[in-house]
Protein backbone atom coordinates (compact mmCIF):
# COMPACT_ATOMS: atom_id res chain seq x y z
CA UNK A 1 -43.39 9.50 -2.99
CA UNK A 2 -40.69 7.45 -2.07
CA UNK A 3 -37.70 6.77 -4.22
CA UNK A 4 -35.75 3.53 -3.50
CA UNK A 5 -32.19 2.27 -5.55
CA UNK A 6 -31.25 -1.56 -4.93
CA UNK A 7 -33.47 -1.37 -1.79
CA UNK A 8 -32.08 1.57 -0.27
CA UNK A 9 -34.50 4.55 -0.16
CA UNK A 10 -32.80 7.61 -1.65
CA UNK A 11 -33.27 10.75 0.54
CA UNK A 12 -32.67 13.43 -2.57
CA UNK A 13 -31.17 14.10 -5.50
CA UNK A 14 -27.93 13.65 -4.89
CA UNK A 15 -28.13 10.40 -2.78
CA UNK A 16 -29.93 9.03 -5.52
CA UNK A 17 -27.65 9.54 -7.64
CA UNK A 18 -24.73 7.99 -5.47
CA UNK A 19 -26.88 5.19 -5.13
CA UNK A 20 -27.68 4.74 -8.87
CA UNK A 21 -24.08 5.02 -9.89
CA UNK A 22 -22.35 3.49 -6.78
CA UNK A 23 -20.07 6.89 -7.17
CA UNK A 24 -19.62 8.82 -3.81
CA UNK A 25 -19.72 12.50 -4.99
CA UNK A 26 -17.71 14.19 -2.37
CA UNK A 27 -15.11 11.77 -2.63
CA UNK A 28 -14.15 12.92 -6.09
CA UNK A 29 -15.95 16.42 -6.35
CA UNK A 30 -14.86 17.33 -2.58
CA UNK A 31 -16.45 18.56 0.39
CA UNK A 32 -18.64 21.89 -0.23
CA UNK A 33 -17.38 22.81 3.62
CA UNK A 34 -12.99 23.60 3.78
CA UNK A 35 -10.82 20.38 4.25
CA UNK A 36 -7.60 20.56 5.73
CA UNK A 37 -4.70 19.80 3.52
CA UNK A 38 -3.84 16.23 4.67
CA UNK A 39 -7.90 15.34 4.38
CA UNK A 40 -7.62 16.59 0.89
CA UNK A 41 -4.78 15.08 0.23
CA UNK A 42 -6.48 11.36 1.67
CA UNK A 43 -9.55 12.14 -0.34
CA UNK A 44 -7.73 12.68 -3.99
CA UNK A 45 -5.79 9.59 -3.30
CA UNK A 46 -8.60 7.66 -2.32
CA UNK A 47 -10.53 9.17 -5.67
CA UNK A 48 -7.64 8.49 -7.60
CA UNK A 49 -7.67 5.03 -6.57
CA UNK A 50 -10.79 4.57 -6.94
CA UNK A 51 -10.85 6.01 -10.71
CA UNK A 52 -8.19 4.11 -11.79
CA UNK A 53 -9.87 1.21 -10.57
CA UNK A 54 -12.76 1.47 -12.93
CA UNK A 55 -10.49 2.44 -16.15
CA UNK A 56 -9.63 -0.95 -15.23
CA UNK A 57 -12.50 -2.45 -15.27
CA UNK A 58 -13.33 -0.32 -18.49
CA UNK A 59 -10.55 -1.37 -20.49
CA UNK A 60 -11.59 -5.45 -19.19
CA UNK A 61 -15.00 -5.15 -21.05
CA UNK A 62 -17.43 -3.27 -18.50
CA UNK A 63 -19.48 -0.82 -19.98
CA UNK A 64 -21.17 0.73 -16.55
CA UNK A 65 -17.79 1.36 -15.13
CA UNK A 66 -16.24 3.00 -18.49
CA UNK A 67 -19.12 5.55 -17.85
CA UNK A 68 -19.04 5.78 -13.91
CA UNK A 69 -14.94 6.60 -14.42
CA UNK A 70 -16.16 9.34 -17.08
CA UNK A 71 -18.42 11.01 -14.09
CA UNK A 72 -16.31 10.56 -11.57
CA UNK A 73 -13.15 12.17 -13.60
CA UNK A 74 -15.82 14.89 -14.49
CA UNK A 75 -16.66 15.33 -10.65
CA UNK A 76 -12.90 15.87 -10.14
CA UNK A 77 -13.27 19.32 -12.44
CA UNK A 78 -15.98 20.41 -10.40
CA UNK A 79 -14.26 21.70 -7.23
CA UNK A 80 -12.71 24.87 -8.15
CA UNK A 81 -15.63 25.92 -9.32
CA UNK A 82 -17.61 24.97 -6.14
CA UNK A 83 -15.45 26.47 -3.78
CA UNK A 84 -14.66 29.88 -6.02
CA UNK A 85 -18.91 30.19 -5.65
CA UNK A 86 -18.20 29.96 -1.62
CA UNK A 87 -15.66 32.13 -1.51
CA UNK A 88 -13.04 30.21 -1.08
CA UNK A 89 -10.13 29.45 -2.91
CA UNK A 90 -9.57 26.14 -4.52
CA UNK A 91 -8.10 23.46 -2.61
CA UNK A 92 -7.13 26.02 0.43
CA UNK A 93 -10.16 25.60 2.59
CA UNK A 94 -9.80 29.45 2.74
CA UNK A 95 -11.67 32.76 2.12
CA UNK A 96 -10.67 34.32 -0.83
């Protein structure tokens, strides 16, 4: 069976998910493979933007968005953890 969200077909998951909520994970959970410091750096920027653009939009009146900024922000708690299970310590790209 084939699983299609706003006529993109959704290959797992996790890309159905992105595609449900319009949220791109590793953007605000992180890579599961090291990042260098600058890439990090780009990334939580980027994510930061990115949330702060949908409190925004959650403060205007939108409903969706309110609950998209609560998953991404929850993403955001989410790396440590990941990266600890690797290995690796949080944020370093580099075995513990």
């Amino acid at each position: 069976m084939r699983t299609f969200v706003a006529g993109q077909e959704a290959h797992g998951d996790t890309e159905f998910a992105e595609l449900a909520l319009g949220i791109d994970i590793d953007l605000f959970r992180g890579p599961l493979e090291s990042e260098t410091d600058g890439e990090r750096a780009a990334r939580e920027d980027a994510a930061r933007d990115v949330l702060a653009d949908l409190r925004a939009e959650a403060e205007a009146g939108d409903e969706i968005a309110g609950w998209d900024a609560l998953y991404a922000d929850a993403l955001t708690r989410t790396v440590p953890f990941l990266r600890a299970a690797r290995g690796h310590r949080a944020g370093t790209g580099e075995a513990a």
